[in-house]
N, C-alpha and C. Protein backbone atom coordinates (compact mmCIF):
# COMPACT_ATOMS: atom_id res chain seq x y z
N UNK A 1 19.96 9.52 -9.64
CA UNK A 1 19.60 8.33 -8.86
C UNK A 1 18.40 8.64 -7.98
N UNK A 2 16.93 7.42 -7.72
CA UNK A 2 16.34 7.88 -7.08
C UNK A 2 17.09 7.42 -5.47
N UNK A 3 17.09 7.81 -4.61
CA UNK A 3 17.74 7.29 -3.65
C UNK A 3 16.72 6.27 -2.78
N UNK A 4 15.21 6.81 -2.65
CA UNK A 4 14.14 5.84 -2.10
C UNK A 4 12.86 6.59 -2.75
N UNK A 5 12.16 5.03 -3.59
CA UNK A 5 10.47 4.87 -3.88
C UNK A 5 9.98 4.38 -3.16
N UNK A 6 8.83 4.85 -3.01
CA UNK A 6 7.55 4.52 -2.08
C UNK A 6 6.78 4.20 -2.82
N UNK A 7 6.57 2.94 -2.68
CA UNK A 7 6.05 2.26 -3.57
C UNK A 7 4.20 1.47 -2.36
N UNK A 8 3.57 2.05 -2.72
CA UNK A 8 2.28 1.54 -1.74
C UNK A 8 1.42 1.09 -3.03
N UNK A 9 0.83 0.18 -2.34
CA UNK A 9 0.41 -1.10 -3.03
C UNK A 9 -0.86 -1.42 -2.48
N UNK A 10 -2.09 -1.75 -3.28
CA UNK A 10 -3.34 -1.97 -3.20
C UNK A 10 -3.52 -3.65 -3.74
N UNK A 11 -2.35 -3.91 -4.17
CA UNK A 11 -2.29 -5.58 -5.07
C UNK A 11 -3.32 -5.36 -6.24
N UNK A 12 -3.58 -4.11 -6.70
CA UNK A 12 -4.22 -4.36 -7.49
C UNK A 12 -3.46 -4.19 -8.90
N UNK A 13 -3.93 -4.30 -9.96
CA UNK A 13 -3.43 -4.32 -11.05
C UNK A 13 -3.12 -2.95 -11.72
N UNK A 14 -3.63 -2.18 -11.63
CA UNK A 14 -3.59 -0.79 -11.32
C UNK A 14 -1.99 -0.78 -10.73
N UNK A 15 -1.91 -0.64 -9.70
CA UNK A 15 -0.61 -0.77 -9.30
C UNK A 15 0.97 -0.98 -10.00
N UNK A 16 0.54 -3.00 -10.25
CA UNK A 16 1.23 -3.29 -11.26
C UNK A 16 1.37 -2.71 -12.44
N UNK A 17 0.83 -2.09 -12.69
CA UNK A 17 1.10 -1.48 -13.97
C UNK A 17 2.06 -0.08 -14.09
N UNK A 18 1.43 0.58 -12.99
CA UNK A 18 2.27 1.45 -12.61
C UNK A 18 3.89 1.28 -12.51
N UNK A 19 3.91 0.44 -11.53
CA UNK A 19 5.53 -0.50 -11.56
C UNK A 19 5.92 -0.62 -12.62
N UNK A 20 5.09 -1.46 -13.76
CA UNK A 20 5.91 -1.19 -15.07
C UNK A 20 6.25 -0.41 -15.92
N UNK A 21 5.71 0.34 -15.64
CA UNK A 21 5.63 1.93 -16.59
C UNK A 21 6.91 2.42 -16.17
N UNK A 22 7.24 2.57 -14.72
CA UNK A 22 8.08 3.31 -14.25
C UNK A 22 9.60 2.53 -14.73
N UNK A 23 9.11 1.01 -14.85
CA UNK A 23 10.38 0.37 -14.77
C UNK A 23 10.67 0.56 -16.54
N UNK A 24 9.98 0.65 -17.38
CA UNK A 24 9.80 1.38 -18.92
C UNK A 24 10.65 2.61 -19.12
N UNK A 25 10.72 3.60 -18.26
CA UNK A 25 10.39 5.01 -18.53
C UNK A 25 11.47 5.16 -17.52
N UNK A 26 12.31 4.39 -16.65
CA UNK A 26 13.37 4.92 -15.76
C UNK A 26 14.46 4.01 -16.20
N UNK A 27 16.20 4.84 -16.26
CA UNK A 27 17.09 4.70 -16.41
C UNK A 27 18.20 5.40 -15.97
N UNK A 28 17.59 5.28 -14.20
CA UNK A 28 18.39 6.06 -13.46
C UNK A 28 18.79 4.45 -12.09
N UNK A 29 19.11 4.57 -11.37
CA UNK A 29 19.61 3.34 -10.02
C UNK A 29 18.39 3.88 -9.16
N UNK A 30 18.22 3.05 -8.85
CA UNK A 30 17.07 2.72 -7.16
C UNK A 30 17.88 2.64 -6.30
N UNK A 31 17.90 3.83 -4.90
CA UNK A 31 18.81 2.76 -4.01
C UNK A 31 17.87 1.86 -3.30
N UNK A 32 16.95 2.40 -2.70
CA UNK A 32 15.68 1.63 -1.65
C UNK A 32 14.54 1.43 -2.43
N UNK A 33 13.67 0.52 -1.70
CA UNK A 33 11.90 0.71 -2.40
C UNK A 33 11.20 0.34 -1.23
N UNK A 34 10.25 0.98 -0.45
CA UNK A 34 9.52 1.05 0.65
C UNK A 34 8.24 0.87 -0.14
N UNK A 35 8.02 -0.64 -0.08
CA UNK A 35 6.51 -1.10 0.20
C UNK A 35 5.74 -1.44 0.84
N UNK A 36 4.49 -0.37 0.87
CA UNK A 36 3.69 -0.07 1.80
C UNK A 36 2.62 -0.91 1.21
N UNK A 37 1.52 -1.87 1.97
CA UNK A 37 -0.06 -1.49 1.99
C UNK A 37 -0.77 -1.30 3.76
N UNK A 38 -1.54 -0.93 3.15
CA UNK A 38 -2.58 -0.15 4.35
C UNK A 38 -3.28 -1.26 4.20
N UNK A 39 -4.24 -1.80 5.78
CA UNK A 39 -5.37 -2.48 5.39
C UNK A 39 -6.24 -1.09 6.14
N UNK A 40 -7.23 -1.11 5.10
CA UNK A 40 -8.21 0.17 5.17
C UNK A 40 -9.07 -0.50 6.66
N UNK A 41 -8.93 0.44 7.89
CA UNK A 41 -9.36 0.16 9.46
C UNK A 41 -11.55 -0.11 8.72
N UNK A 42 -11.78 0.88 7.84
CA UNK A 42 -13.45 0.36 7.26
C UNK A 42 -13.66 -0.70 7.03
N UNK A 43 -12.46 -1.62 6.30
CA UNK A 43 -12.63 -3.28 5.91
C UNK A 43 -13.32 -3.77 6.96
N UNK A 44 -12.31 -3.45 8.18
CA UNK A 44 -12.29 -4.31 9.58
C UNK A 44 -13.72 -3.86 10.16
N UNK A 45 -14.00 -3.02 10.43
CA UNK A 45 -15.70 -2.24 10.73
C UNK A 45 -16.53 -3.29 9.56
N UNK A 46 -16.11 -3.40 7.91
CA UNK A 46 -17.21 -4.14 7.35
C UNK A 46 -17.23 -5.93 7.75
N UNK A 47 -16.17 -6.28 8.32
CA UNK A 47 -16.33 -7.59 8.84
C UNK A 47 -16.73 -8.14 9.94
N UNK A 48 -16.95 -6.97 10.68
CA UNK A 48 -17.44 -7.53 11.90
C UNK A 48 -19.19 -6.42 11.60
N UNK A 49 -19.39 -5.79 11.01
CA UNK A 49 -20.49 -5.48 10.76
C UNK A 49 -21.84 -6.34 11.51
N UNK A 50 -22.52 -6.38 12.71
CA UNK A 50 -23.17 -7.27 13.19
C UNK A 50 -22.79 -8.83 13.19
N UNK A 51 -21.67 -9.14 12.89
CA UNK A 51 -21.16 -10.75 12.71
C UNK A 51 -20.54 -10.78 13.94
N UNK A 52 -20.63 -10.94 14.93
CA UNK A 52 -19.57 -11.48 15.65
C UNK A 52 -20.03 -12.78 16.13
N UNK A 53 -19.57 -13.43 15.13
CA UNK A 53 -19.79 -15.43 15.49
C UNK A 53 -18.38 -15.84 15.97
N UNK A 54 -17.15 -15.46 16.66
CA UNK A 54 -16.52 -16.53 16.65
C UNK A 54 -15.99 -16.34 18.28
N UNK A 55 -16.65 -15.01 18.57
CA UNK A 55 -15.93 -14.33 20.35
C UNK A 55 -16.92 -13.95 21.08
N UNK A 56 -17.53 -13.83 22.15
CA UNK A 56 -17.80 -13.47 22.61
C UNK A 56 -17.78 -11.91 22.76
N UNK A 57 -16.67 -11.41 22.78
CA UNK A 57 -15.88 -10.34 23.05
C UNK A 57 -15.15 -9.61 21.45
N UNK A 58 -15.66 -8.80 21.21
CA UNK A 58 -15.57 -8.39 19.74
C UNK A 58 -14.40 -7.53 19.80
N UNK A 59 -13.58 -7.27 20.98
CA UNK A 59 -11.80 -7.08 20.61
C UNK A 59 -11.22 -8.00 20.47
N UNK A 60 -11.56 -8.93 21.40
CA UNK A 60 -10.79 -10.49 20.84
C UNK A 60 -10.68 -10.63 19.35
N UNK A 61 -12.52 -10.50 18.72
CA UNK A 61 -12.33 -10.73 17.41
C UNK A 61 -11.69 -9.97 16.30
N UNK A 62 -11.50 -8.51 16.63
CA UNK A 62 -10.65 -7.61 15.83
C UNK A 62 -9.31 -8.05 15.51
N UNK A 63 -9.02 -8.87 17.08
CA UNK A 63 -7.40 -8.53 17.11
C UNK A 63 -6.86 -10.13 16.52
N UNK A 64 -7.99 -11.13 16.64
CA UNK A 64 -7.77 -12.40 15.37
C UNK A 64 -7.79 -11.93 13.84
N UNK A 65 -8.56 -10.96 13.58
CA UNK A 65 -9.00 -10.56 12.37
C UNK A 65 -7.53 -9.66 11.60
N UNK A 66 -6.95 -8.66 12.86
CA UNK A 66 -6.16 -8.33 12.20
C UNK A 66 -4.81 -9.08 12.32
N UNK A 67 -4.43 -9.80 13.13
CA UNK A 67 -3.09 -11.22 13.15
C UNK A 67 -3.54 -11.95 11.71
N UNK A 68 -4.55 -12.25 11.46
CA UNK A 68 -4.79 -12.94 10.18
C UNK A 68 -4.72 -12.39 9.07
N UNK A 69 -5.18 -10.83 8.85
CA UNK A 69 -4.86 -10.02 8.17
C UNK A 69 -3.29 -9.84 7.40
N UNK A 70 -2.49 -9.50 8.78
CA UNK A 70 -1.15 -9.04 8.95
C UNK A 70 -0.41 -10.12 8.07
N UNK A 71 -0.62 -11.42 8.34
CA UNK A 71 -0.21 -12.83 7.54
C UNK A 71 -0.43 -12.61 6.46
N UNK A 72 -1.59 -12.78 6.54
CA UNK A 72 -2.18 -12.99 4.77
C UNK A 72 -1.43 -11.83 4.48
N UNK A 73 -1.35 -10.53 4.79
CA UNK A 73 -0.75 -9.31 4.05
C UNK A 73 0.85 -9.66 3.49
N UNK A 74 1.07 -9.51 5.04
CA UNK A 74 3.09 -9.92 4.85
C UNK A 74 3.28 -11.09 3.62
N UNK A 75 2.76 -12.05 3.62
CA UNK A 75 2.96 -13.59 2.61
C UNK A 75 2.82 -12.44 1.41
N UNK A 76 1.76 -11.63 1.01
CA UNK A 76 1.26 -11.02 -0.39
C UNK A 76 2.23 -10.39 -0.71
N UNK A 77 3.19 -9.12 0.67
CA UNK A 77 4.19 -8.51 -0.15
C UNK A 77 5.23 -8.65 0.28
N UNK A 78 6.05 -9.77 0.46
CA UNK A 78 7.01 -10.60 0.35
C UNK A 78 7.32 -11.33 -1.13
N UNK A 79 5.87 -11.54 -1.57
CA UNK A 79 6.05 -11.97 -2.98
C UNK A 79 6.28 -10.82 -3.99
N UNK A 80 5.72 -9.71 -3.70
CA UNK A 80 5.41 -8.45 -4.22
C UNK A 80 7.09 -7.82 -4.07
N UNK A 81 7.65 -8.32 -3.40
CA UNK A 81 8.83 -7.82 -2.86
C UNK A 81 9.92 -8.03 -3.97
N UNK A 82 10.17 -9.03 -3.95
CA UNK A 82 10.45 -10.23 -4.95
C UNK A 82 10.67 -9.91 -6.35
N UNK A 83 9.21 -9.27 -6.84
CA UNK A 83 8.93 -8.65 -7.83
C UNK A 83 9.73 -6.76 -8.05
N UNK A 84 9.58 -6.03 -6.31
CA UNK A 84 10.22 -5.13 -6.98
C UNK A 84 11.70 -5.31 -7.10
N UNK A 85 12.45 -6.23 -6.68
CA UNK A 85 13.81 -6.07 -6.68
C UNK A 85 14.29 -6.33 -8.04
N UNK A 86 13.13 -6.59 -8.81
CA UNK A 86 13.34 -7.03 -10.44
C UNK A 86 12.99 -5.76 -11.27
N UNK A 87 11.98 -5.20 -10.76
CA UNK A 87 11.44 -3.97 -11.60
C UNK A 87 12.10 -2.62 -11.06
N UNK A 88 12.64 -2.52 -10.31
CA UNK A 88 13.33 -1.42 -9.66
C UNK A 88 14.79 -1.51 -9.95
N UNK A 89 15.35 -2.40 -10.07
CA UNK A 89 16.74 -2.64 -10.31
C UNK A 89 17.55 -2.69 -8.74
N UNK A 90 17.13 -3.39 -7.61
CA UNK A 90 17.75 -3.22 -6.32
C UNK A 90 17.54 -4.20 -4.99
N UNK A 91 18.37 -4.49 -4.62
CA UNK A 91 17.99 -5.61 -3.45
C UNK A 91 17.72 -5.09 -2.00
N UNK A 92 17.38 -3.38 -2.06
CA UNK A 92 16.97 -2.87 -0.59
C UNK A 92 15.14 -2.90 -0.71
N UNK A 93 14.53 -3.70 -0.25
CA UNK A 93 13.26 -3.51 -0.32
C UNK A 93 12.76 -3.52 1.13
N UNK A 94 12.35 -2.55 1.69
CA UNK A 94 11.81 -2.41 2.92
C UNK A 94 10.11 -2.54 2.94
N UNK A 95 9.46 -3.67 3.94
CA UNK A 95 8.47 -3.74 3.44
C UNK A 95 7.67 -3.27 4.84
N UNK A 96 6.43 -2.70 4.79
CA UNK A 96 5.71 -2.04 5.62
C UNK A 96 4.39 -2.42 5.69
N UNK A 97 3.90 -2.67 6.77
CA UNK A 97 2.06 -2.96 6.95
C UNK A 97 1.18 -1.96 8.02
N UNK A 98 0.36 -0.93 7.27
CA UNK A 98 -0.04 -0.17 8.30
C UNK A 98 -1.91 -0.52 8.25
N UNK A 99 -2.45 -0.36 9.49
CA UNK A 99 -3.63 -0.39 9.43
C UNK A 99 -4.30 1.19 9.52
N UNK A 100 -5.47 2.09 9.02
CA UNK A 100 -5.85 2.87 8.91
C UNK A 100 -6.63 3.59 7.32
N UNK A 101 -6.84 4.77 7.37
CA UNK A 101 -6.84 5.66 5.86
C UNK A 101 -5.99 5.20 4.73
N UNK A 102 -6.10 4.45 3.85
CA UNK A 102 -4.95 4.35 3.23
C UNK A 102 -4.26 5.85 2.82
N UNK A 103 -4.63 6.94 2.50
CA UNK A 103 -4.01 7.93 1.57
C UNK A 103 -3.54 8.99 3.15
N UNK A 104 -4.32 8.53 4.28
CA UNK A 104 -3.20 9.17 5.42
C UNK A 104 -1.76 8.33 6.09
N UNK A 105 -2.32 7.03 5.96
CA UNK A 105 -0.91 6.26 6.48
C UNK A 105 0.20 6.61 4.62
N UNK A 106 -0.27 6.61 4.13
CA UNK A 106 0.63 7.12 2.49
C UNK A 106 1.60 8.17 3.35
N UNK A 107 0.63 8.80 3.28
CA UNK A 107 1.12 10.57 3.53
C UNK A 107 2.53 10.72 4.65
N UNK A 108 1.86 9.87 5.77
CA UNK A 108 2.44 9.71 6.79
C UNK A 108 3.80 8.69 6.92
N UNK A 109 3.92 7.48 5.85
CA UNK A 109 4.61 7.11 5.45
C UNK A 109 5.95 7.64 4.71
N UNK A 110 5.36 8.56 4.40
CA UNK A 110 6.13 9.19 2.70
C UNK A 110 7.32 10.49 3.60
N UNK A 111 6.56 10.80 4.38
CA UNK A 111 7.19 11.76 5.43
C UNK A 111 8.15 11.35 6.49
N UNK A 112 7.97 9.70 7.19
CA UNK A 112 8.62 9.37 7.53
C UNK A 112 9.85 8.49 7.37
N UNK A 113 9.77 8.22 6.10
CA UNK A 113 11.19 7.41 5.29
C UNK A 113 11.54 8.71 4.56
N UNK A 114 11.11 9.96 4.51
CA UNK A 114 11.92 10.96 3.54
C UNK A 114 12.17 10.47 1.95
N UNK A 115 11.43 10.12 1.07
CA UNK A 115 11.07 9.59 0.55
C UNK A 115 11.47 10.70 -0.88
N UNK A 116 12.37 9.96 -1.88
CA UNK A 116 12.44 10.78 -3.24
C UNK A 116 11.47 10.74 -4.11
N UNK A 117 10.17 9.84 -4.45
CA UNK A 117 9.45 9.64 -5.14
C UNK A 117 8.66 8.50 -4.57
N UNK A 118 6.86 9.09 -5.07
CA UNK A 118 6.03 8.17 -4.36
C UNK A 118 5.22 7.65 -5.86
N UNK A 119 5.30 6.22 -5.84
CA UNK A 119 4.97 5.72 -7.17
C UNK A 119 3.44 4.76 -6.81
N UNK A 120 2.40 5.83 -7.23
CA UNK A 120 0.99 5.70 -7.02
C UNK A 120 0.02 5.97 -8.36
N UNK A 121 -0.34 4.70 -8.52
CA UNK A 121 -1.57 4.71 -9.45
C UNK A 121 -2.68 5.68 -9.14
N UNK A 122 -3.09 6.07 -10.21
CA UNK A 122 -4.46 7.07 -10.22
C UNK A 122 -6.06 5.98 -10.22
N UNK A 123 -5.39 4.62 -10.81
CA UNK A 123 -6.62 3.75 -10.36
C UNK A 123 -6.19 2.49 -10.12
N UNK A 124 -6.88 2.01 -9.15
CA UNK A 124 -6.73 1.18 -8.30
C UNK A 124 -7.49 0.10 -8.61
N UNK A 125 -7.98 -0.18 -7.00
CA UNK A 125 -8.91 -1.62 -6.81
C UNK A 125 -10.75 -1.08 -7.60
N UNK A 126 -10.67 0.38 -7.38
CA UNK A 126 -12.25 0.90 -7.34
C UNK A 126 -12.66 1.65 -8.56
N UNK A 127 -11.60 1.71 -9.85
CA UNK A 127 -11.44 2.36 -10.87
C UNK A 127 -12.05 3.89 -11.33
N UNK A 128 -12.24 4.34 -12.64
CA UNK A 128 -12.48 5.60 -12.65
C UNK A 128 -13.82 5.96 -11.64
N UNK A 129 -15.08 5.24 -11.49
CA UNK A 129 -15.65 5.98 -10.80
C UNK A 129 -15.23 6.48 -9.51
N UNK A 130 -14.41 5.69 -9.09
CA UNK A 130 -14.09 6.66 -7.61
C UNK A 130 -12.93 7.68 -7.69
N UNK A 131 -12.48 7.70 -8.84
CA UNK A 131 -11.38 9.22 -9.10
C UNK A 131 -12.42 9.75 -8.99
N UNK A 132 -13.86 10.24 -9.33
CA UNK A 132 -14.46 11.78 -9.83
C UNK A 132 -14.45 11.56 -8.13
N UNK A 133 -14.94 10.84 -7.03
CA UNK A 133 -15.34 11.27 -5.86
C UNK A 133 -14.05 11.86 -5.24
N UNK A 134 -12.99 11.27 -5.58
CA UNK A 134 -11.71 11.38 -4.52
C UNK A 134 -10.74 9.85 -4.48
N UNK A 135 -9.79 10.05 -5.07
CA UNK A 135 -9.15 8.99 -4.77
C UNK A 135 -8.25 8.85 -3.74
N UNK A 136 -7.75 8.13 -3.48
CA UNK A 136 -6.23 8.43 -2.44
C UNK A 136 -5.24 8.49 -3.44
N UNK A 137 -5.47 8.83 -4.62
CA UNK A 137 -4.41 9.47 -4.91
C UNK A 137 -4.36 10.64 -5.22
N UNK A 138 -5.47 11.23 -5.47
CA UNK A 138 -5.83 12.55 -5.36
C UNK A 138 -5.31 13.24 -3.78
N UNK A 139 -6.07 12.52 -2.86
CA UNK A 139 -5.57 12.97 -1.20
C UNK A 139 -4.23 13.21 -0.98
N UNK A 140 -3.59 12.08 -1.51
CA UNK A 140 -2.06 12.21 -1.05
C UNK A 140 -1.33 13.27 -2.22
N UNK A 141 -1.85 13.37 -3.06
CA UNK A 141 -1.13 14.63 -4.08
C UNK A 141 -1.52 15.97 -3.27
N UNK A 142 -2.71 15.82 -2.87
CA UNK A 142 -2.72 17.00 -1.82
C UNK A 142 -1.84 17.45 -0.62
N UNK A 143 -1.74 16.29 -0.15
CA UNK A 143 -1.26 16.17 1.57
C UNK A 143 0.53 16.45 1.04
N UNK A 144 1.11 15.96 -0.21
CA UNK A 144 2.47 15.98 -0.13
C UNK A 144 2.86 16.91 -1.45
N UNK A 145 2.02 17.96 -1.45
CA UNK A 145 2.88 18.93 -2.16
C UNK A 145 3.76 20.13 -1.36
């Protein structure tokens, strides 16, 4: 039995696929599934990138940016949620929203739920060219051996 997957999530398809593979290739019980996404803290640096049209005060605007974020996120994996209690075989789905590194909040994640298995695509949103540079999944195979 796995007892808890860590399941972190980019919404990308990449991802999904992963999920299915595993749900293919496993015929053991899930007890938990901890889904994680990160919103990468660089997004937030590329949106306010010289834009600040809506504040005066550009913490104000971070901290609208990330409340709106957090929404839009939570609504995405609530649905995503939904989905693993079907592909995992289990109705414990714990769902998580961290802002930062994605492949350090992973790491840091994975350590703090004690975690039996971390179920991470090798490509993502940014595909093979950014494996040769470094992926976060490369990072976190590092950080959690």
């Amino acid at each position: 039995m796995f007892r808890k997957i860590f399941f972190p999530t980019d919404f990308s398809e990449g991802a999904y696929r992963a999920a299915k593979c595993f749900e293919k290739a496993n015929d053991m019980p899930v007890g938990e599934v901890v889904l994680l996404h990160v919103i990468d803290e660089g997004t937030l640096e590329d949106l306010l990138n010289g834009y600040s049209l809506l504040y005066s005060d550009e913490g104000m605007e971070i901290e609208a940016i990330k409340k709106a974020l957090l929404r839009k996120t939570m609504e995405k994996l609530q649905a995503k949620a939904e989905d693993c209690k079907k592909i995992f075989g289990t109705e414990n789905v714990k769902i998580l929203i961290r802002f930062g590194l994605p492949w350090e909040e992973i790491v840091k994640v994975a350590d703090e739920e004690d975690v039996s298995l971390i179920l991470l695509p090798s490509h993502g949103k940014l595909g093979f060219s950014h494996e040769i540079l470094g992926s976060t999944t490369v990072r976190v195979l590092r950080k959690t051996q």
